[in-house]
Protein backbone atom coordinates (compact mmCIF):
# COMPACT_ATOMS: atom_id res chain seq x y z
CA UNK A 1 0.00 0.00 0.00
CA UNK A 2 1.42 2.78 -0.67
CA UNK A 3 0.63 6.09 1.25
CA UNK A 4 0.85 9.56 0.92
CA UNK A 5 3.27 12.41 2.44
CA UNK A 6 0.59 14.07 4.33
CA UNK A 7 -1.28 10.50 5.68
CA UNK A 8 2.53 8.94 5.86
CA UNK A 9 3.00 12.18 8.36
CA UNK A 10 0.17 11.63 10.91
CA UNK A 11 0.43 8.10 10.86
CA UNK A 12 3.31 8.92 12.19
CA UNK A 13 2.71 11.27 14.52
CA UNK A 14 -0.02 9.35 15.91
CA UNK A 15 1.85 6.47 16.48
CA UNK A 16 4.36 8.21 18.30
CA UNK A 17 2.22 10.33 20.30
CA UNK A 18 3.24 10.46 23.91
CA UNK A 19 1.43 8.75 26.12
CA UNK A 20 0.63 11.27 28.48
CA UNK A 21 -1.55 10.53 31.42
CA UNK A 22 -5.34 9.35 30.65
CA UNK A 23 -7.78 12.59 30.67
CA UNK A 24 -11.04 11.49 31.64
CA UNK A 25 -13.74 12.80 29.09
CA UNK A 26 -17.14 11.95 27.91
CA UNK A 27 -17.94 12.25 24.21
CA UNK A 28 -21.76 12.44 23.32
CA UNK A 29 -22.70 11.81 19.99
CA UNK A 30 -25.81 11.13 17.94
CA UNK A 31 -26.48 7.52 16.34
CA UNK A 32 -27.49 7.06 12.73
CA UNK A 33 -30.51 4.24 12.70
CA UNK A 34 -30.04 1.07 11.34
CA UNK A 35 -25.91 2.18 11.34
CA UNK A 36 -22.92 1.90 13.74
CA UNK A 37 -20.35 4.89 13.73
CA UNK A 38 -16.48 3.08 13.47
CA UNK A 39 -16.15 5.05 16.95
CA UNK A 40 -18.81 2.99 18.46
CA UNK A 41 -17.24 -0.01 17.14
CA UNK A 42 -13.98 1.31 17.99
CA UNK A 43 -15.55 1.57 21.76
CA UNK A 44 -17.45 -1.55 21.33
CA UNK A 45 -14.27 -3.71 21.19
CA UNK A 46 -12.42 -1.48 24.21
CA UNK A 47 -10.12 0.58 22.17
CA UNK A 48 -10.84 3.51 24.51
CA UNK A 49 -10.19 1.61 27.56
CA UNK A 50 -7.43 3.30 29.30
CA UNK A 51 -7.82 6.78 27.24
CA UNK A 52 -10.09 8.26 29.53
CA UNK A 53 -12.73 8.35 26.68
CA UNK A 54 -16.34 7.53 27.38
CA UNK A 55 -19.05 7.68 24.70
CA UNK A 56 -22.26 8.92 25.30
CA UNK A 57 -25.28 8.16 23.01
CA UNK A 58 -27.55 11.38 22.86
CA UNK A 59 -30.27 9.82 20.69
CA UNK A 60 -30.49 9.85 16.85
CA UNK A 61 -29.80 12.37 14.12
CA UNK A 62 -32.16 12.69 11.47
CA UNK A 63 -28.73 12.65 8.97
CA UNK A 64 -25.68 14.33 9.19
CA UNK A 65 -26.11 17.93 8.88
CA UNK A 66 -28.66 17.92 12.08
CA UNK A 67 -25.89 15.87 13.40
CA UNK A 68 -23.04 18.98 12.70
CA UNK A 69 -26.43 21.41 14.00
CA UNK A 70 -25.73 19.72 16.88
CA UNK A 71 -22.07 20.03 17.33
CA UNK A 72 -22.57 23.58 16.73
CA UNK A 73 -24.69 23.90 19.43
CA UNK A 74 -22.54 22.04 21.83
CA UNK A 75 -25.14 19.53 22.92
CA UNK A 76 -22.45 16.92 21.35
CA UNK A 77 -19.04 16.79 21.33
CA UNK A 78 -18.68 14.10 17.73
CA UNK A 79 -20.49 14.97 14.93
CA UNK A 80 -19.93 13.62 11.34
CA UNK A 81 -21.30 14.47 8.28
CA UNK A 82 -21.01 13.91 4.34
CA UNK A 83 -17.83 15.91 2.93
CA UNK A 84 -19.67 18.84 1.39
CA UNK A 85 -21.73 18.81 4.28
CA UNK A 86 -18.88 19.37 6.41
CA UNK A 87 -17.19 22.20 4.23
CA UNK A 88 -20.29 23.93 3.99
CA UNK A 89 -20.32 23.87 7.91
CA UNK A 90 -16.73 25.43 7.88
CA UNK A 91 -17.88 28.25 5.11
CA UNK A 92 -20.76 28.94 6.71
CA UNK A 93 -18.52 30.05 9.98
CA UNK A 94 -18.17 26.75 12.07
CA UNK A 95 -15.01 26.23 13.45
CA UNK A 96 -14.89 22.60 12.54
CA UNK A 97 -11.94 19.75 12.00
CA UNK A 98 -12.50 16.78 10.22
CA UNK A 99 -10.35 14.66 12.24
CA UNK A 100 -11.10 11.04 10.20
CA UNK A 101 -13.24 9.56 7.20
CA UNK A 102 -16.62 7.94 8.40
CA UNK A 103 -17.33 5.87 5.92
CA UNK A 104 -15.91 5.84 2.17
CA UNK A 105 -16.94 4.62 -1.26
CA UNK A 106 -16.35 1.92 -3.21
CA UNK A 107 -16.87 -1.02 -5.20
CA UNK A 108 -17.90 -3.27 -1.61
CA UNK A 109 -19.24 0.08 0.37
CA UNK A 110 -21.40 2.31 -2.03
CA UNK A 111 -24.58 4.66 -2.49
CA UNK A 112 -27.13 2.93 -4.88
CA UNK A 113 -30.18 4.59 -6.53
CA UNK A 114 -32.87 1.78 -6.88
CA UNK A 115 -36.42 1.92 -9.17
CA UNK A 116 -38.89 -0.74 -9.50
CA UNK A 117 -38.07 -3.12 -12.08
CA UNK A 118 -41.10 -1.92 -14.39
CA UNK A 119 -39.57 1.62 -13.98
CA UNK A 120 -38.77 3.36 -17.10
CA UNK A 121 -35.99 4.76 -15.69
CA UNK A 122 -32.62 3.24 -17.04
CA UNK A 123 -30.09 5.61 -17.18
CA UNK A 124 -29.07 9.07 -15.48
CA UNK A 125 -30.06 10.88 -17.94
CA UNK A 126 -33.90 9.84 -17.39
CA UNK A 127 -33.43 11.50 -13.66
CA UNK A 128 -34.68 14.47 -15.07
CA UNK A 129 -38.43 15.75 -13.73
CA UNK A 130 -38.84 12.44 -11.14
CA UNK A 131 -38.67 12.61 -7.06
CA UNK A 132 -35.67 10.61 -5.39
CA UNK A 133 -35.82 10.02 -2.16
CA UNK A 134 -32.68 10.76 -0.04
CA UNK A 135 -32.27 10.43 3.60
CA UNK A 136 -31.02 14.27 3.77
CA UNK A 137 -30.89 17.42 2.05
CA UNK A 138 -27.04 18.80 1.69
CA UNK A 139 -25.33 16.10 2.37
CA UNK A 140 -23.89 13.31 0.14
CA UNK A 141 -26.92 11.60 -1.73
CA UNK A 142 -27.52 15.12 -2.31
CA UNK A 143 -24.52 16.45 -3.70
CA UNK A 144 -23.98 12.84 -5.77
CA UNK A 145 -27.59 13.64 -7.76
CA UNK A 146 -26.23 16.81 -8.24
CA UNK A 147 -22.58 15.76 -9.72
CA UNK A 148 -24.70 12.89 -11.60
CA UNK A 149 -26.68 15.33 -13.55
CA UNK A 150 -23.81 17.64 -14.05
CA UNK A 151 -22.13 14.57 -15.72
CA UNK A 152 -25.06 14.00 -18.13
CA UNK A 153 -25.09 18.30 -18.99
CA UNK A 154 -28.20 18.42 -16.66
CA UNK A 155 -28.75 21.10 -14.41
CA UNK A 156 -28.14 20.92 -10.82
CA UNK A 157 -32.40 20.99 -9.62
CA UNK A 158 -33.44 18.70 -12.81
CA UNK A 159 -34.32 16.40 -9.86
CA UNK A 160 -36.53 16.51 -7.28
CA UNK A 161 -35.07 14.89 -4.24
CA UNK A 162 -37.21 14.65 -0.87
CA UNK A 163 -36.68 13.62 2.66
CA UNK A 164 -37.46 9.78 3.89
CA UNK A 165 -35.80 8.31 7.10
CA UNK A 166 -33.76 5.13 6.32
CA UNK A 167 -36.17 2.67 7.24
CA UNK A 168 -38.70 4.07 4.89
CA UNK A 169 -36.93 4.13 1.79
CA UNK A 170 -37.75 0.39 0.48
CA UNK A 171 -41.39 1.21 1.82
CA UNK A 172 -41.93 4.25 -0.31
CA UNK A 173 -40.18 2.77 -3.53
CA UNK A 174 -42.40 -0.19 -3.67
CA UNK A 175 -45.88 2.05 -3.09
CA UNK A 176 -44.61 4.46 -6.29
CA UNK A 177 -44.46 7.70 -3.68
CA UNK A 178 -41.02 8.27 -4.79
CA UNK A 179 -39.56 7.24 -8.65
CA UNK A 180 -35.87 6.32 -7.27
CA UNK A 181 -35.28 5.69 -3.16
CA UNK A 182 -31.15 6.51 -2.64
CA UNK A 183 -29.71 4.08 -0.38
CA UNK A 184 -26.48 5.54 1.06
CA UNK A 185 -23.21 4.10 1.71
CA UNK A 186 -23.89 3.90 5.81
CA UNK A 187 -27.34 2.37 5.21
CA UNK A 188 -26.38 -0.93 3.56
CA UNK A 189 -28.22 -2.64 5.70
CA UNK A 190 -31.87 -1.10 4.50
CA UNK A 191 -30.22 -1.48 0.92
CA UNK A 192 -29.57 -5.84 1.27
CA UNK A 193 -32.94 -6.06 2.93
CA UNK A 194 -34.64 -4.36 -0.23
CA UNK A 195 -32.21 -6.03 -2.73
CA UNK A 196 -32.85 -9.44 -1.16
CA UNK A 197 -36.98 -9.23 -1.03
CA UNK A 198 -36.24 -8.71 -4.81
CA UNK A 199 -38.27 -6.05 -7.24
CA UNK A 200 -36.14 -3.72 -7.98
CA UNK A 201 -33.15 -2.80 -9.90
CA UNK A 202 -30.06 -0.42 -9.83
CA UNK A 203 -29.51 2.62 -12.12
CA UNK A 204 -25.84 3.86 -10.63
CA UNK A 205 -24.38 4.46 -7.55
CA UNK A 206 -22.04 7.08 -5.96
CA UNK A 207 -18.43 5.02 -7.24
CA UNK A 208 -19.79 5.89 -10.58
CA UNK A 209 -20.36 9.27 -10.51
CA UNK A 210 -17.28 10.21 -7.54
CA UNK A 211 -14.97 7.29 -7.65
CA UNK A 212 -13.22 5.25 -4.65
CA UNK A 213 -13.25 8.53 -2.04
CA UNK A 214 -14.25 9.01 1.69
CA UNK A 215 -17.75 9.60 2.08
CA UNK A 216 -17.80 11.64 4.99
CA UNK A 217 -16.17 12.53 8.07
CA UNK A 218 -16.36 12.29 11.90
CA UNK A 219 -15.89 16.26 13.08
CA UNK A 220 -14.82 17.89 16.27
CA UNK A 221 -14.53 21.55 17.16
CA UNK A 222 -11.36 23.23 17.12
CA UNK A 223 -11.60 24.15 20.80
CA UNK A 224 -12.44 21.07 21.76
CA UNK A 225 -9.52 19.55 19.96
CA UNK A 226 -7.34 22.60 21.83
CA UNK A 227 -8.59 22.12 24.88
CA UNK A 228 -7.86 18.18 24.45
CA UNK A 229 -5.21 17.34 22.30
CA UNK A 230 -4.30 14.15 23.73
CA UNK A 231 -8.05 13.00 23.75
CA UNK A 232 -8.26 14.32 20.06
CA UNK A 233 -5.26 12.01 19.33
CA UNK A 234 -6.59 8.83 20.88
CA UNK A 235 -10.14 8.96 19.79
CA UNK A 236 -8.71 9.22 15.96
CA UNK A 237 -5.77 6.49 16.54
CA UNK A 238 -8.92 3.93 18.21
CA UNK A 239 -11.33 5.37 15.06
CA UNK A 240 -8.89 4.28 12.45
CA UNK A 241 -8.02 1.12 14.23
CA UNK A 242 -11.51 0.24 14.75
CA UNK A 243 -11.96 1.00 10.42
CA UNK A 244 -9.51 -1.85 9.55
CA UNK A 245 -10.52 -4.26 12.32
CA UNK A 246 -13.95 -3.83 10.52
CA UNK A 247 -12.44 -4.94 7.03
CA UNK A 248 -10.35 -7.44 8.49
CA UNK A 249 -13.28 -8.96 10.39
CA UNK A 250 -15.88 -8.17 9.00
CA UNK A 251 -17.97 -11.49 10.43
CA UNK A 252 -17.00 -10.32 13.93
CA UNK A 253 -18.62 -6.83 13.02
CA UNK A 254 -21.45 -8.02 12.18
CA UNK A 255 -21.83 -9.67 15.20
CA UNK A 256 -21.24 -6.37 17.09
CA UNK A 257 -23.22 -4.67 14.48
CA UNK A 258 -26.23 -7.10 15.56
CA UNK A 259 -25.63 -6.90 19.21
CA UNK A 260 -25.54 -3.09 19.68
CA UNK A 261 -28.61 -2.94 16.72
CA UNK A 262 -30.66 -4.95 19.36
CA UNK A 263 -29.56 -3.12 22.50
CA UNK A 264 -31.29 0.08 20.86
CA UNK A 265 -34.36 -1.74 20.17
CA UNK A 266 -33.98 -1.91 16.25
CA UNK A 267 -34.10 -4.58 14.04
CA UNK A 268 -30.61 -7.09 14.83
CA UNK A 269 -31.50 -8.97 11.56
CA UNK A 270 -30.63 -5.82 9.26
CA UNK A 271 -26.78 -6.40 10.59
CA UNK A 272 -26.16 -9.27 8.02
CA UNK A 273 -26.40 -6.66 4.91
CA UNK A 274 -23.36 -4.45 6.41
CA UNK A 275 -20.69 -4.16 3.70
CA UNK A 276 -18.39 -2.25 6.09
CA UNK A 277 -17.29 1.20 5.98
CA UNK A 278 -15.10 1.80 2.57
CA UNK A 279 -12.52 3.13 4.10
CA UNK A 280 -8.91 2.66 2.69
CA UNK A 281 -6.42 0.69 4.69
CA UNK A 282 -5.05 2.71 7.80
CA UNK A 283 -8.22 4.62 8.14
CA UNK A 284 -7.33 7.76 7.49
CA UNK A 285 -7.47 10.50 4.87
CA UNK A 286 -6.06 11.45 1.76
CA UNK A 287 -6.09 15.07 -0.02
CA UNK A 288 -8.50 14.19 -2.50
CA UNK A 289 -11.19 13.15 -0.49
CA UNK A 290 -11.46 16.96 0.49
CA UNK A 291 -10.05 18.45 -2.08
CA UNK A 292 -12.41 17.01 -5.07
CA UNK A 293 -16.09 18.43 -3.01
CA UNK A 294 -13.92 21.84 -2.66
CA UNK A 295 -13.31 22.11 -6.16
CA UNK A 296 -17.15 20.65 -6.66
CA UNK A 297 -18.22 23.71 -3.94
CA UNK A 298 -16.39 26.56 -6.05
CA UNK A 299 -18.20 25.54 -8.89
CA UNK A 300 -21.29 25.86 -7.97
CA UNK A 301 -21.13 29.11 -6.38
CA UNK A 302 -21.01 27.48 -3.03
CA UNK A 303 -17.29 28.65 -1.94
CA UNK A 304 -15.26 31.51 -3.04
CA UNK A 305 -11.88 30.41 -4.79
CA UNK A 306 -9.33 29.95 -1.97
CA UNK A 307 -11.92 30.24 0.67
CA UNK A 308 -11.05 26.86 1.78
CA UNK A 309 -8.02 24.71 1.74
CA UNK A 310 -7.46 20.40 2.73
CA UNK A 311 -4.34 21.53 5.76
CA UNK A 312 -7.35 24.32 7.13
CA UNK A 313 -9.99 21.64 7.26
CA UNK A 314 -8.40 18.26 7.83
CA UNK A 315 -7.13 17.18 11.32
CA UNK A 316 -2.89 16.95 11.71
CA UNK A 317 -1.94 15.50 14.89
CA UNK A 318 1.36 17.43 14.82
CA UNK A 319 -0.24 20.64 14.58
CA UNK A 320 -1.36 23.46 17.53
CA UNK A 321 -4.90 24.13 17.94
């Protein structure tokens, strides 16, 4: 495998982190239904034992941007979000750090836009004037309709995308409410449920349109991180440790998947569809999973040129916050 400078750098530094004395704080977070975050795996197999870190689960967040709302707010200390979601947070005057992909994209982990299988829908192109249902507005099913219909020369609204929880999506697709129901990258498990009761087909998904690149990104404030750099540090180090366990075990995560699924009263059965989290080996991030949404964001109007740059917005344990 062969890594970059920058992620060559903080592996580094992470690694060789001092160990200074344990810090005990609690991090409260938001869960995603029908998902596990790495970090609760990570905590779910006692990375954070002797770190000092203890998660907290404030509820659920309706998708990521109410999740980064939150962080905001200070009513959680983890938030996570798609990429664009995340930069759009920063513009907007959020003093954010996206200290470690989520989830990421590819060929085993991706978003896929379903129709019925007596849809006339076959191609991106036939997107244009039909409703697609999307678990979020602004984040990444979001922005990947919009880069899909700026691939076919169609503009950015030719879509109509609306809001359904998770656990709705196959139920709306099959009763015609919606044309195309987006299942994204952290809800594979709705996605095998749908795909396995049969009915419907695929017309592209996200590794298409955006290529192998992290989907999102677990987020802390900057004066959190300041205020705890050696937290900071070991809550990244057990996040990207708990990433590759999840790849390299990814019967064993199931069975976590299924256990903490049923502890929250949801459905354990869904944890057999998880397809794991997409995330390169080392679990962390590379320049172009930021830079390529930046470049997207100036395009559209979103960011001014130079507004934002990858060393401003992603986390470097070696640096002073």
């Amino acid at each position: 495998m062969k890594l970059s400078l920058r992620t060559l750098a903080i592996t580094v530094a992470l690694s060789s982190a001092s160990a200074a004395q344990a810090e005990d704080v609690t991090l409260r977070y938001l869960a995603s239904q029908g998902g596990l975050t790495s970090y609760e795996l990570a905590d779910q197999l006692g990375y954070f034992d002797g770190t000092g870190i203890k998660l907290q689960n404030e509820g659920y967040a309706a998708g990521g941007p109410a999740s980064l709302i939150a962080l905001a707010g200070g009513s959680v200390e983890i938030g996570g979000a798609a990429t664009a979601a995340v930069l759009n947070a920063i513009a907007s005057g959020n003093d954010f750090i996206a200290v470690a992909p989520s989830n990421g994209i590819n060929d085993e982990s991706q978003s896929i836009f379903y129709v019925l299988d007596d849809s006339p829908i076959t191609s991106i192109k036939d997107l244009a004037g039909k409703t697609i249902a999307v678990n979020t507005l602004g984040a990444h099913l979001d922005y990947t309709v919009r880069e899909a219909l700026h691939s076919v020369g169609l503009p950015a609204d030719a879509a109509n995308l609306v809001v359904v929880p998770g656990p709705q999506l196959e139920q709306v697709l099959r009763s015609k409410q919606v044309d195309v129901a987006a299942f994204g990258y952290w809800q594979t498990t709705f996605e095998g449920a749908a795909r396995k009761a049969g009915g419907i087909r695929a017309i592209f998904d996200d590794t298409d349109v955006l290529g192998d690149i992290a989907g999102g990104f677990v987020v802390l404030r900057r004066d959190f991180i300041a205020a705890h750099p050696d937290t900071a540090k070991a809550f990244v180090t057990a996040n990207a440790k708990a990433l590759d366990y999840a790849r390299e075990h990814p019967e064993e995560t199931k069975a976590i998947f299924a256990k903490v699924l049923a502890e929250r009263g949801e459905n354990p059965e869904v944890a057999q569809f998880f397809a794991g989290y997409g995330v390169r080996q080392g679990g962390l991030a590379e320049d172009r999973d930021i830079q390529f949404w930046i470049d997207i964001l100036e395009r559209e109007g979103k960011l001014k040129p130079g507004q934002l740059n990858v060393s401003a917005v992603l986390y470097n344990p070696a640096a002073t916050y």
